[in-house]
C-alpha atoms as a PDB file:
ATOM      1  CA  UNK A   1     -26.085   3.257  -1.859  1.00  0.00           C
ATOM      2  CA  UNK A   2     -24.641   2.769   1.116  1.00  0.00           C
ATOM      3  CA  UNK A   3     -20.897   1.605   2.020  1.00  0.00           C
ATOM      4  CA  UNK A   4     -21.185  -1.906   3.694  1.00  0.00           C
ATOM      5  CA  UNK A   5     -17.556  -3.623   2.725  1.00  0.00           C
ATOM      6  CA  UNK A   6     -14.564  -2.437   5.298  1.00  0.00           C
ATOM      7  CA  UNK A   7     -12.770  -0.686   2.734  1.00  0.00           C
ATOM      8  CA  UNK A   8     -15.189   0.510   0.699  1.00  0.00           C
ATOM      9  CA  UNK A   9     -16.579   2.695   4.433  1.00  0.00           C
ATOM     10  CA  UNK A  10     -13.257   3.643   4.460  1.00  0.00           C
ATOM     11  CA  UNK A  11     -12.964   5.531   1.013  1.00  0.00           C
ATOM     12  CA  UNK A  12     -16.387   7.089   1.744  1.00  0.00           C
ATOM     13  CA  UNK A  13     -14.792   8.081   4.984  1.00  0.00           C
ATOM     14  CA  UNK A  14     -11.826   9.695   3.592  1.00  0.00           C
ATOM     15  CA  UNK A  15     -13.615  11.179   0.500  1.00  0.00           C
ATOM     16  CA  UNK A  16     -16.230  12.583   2.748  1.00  0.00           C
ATOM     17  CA  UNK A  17     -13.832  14.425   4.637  1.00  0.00           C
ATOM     18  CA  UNK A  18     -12.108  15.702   1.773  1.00  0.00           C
ATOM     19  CA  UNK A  19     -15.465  17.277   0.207  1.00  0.00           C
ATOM     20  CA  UNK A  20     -15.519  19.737   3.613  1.00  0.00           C
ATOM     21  CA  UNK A  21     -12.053  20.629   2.841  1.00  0.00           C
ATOM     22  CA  UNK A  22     -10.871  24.108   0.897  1.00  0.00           C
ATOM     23  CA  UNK A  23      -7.601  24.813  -0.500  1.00  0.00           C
ATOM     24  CA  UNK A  24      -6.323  27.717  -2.293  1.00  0.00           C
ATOM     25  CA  UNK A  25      -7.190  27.898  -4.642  1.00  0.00           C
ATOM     26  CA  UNK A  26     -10.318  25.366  -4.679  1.00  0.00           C
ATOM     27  CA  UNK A  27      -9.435  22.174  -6.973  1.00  0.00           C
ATOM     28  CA  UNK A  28     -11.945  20.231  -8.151  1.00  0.00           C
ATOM     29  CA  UNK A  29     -11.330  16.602  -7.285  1.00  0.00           C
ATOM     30  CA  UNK A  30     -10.980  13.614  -9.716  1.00  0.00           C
ATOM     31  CA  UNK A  31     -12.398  10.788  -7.115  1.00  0.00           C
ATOM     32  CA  UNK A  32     -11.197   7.540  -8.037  1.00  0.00           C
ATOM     33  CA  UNK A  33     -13.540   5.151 -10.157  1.00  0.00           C
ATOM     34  CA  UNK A  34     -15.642   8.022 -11.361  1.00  0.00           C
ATOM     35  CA  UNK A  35     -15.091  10.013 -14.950  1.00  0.00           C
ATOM     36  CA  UNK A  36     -13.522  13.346 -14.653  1.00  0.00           C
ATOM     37  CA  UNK A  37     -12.323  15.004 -17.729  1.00  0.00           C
ATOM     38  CA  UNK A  38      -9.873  17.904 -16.816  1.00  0.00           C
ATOM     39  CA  UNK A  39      -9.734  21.353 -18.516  1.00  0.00           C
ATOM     40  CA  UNK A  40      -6.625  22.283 -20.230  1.00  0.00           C
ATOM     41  CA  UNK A  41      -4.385  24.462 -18.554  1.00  0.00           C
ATOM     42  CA  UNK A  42      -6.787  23.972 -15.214  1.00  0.00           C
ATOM     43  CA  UNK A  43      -5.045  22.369 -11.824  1.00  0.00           C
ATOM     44  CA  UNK A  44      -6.635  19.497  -9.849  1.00  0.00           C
ATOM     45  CA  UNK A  45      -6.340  16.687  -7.196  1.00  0.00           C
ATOM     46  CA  UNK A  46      -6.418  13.282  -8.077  1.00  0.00           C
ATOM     47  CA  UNK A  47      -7.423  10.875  -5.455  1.00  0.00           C
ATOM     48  CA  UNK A  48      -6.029   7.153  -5.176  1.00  0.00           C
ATOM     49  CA  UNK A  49      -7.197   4.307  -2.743  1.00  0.00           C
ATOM     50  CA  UNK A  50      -4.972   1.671  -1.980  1.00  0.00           C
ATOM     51  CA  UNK A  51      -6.238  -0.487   1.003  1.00  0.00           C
ATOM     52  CA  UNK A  52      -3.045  -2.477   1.843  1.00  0.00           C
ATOM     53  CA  UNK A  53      -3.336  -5.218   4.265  1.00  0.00           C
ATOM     54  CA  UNK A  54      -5.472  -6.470   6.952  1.00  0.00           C
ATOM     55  CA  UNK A  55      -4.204  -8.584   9.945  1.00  0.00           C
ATOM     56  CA  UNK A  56      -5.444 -10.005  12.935  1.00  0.00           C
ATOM     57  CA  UNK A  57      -4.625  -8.479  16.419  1.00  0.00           C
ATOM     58  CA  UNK A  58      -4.622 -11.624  18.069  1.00  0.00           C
ATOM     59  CA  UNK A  59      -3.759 -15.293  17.561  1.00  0.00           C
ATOM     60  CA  UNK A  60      -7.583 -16.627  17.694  1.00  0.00           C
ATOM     61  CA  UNK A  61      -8.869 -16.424  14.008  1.00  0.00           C
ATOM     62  CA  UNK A  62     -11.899 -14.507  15.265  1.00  0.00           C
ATOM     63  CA  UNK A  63      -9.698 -11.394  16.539  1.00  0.00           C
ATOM     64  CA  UNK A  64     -10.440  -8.091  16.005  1.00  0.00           C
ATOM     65  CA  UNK A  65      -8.707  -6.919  12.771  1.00  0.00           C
ATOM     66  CA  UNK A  66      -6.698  -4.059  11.577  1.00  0.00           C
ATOM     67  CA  UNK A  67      -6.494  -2.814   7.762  1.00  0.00           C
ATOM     68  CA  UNK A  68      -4.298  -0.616   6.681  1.00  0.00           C
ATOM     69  CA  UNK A  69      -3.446   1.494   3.698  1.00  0.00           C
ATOM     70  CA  UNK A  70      -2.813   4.731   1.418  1.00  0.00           C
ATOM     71  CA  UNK A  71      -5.191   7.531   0.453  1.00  0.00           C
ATOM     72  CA  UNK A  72      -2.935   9.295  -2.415  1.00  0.00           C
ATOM     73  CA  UNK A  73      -4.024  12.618  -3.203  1.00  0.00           C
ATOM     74  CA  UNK A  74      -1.697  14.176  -5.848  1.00  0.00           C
ATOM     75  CA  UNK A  75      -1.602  17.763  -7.057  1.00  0.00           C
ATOM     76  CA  UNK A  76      -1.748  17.804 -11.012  1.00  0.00           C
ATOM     77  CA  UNK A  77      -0.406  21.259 -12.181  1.00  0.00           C
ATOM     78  CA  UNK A  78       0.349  22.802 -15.203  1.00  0.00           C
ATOM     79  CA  UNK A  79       3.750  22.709 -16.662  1.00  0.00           C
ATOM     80  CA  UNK A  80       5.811  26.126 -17.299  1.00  0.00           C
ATOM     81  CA  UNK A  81       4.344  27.806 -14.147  1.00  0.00           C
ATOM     82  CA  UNK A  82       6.881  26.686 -11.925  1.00  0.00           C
ATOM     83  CA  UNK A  83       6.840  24.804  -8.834  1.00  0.00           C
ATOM     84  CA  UNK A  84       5.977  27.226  -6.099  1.00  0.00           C
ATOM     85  CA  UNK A  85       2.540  27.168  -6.167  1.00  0.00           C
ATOM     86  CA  UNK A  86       1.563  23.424  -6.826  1.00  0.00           C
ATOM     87  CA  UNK A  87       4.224  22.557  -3.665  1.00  0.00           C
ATOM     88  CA  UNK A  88       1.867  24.997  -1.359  1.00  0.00           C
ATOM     89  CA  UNK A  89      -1.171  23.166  -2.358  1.00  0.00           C
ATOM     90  CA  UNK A  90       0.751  19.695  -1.074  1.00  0.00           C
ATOM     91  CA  UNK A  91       1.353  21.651   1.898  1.00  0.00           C
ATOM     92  CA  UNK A  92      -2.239  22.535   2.354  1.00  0.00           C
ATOM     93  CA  UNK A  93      -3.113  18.655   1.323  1.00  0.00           C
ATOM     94  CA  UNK A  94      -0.787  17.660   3.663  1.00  0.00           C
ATOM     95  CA  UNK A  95      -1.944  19.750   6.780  1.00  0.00           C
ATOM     96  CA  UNK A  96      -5.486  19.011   6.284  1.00  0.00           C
ATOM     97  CA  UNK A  97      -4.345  15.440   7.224  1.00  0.00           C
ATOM     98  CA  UNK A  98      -2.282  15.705  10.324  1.00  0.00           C
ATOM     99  CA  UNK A  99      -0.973  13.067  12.646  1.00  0.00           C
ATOM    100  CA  UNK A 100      -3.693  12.652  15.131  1.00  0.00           C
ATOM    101  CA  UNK A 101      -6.606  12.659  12.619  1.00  0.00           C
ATOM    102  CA  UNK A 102      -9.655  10.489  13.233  1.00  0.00           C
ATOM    103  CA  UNK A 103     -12.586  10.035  11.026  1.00  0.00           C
ATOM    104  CA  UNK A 104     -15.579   8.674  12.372  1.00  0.00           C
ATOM    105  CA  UNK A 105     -18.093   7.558   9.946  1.00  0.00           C
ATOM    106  CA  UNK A 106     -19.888   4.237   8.991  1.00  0.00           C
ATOM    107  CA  UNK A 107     -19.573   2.805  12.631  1.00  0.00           C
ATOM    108  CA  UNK A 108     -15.535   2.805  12.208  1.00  0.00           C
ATOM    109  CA  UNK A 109     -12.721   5.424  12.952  1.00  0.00           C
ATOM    110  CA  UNK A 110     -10.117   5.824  10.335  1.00  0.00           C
ATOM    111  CA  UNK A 111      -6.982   6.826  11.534  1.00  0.00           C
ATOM    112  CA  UNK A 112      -4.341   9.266  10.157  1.00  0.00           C
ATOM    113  CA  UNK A 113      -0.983   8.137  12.363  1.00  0.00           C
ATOM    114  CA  UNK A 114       1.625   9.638  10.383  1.00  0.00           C
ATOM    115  CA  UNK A 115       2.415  12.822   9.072  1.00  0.00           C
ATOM    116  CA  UNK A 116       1.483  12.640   5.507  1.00  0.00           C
ATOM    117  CA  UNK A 117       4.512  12.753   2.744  1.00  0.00           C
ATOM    118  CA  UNK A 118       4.403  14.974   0.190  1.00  0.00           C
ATOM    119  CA  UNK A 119       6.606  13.363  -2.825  1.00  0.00           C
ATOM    120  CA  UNK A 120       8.831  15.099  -5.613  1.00  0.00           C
ATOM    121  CA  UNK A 121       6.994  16.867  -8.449  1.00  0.00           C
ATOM    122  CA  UNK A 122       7.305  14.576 -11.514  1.00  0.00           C
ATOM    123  CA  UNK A 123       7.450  17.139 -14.751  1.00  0.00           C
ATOM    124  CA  UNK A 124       5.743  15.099 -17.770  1.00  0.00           C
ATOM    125  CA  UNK A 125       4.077  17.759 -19.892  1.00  0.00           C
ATOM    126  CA  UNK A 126       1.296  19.094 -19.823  1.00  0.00           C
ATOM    127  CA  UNK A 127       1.260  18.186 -16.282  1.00  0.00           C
ATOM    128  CA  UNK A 128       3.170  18.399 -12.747  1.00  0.00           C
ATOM    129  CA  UNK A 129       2.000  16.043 -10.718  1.00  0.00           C
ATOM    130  CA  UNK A 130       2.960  16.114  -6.471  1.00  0.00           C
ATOM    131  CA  UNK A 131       1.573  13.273  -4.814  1.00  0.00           C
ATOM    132  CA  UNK A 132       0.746  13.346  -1.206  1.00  0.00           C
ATOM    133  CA  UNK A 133       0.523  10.012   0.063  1.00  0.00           C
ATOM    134  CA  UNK A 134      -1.759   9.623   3.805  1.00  0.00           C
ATOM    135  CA  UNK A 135      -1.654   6.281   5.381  1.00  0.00           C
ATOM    136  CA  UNK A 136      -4.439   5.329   7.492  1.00  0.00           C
ATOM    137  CA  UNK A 137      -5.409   2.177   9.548  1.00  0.00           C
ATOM    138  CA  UNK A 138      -9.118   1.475  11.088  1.00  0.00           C
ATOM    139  CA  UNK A 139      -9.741  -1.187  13.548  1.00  0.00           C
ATOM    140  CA  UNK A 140     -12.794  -3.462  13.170  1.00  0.00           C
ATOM    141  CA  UNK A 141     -14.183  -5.725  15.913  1.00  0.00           C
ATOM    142  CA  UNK A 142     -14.277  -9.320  15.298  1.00  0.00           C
ATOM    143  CA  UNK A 143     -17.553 -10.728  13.362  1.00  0.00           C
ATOM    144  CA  UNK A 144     -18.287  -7.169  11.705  1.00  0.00           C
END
């Protein structure tokens, strides 16, 4: 099924870009909304979508519009293997988004402004989690 709602282009955007990425080592990805069942002692990315806002760029009510918001992608590690290795995979996540990045897909560019932040490691056991939070912001025309 096709993406036809602003955000919901926008996740497929983002998600579709992060299926051609590869980190080291690979991860499999937990995408949001679907059931993923991770393996014990086994490190993955978690993906969050939080579409934030959408505002008008002009004063007319039919103005082009601007929506903004976070794609979170956060490194779950195990605990007792340190830190080292989960903080270079945020790296990685990190660089794969640089300022500058533009995604076109679904007739709309997403656009990665900011350089992404990578946030401290939270140690709950049996997991470290790093999240690396992306903000992004697509345009739309008026009427789409």
């Amino acid at each position: 099924m096709a993406a036809t709602g602003t955000e919901a282009q926008v996740l497929d955007a983002l998600l579709g870009y992060l299926a051609g990425l590869t980190f080291d080592p690979a991860l499999p990805v937990a995408q949001p909304g679907v059931a993923f069942a991770p393996q014990t002692g086994k490190p993955y990315l978690a993906a969050s979508f939080h579409p934030n806002t959408a505002g008008l760029d002009g004063l007319p009510f039919d103005s082009d519009r601007t929506h903004v918001g976070l794609f979170v992608l956060t490194v779950v590690w195990p605990t007792g293997q340190g830190l080292l290795k989960p903080l270079d995979v945020a790296a990685q996540v990190r660089r794969a988004f640089p300022a500058g990045t533009r995604l076109w897909r679904n007739n709309l560019v997403v656009c990665v402004d900011e350089v992404p932040q990578v946030d401290a490691p939270i140690d709950e056991a049996p997991w470290v989690r790093i999240a690396v939070t992306i903000r992004w912001r697509v345009g739309v025309p008026a009427g789409a």
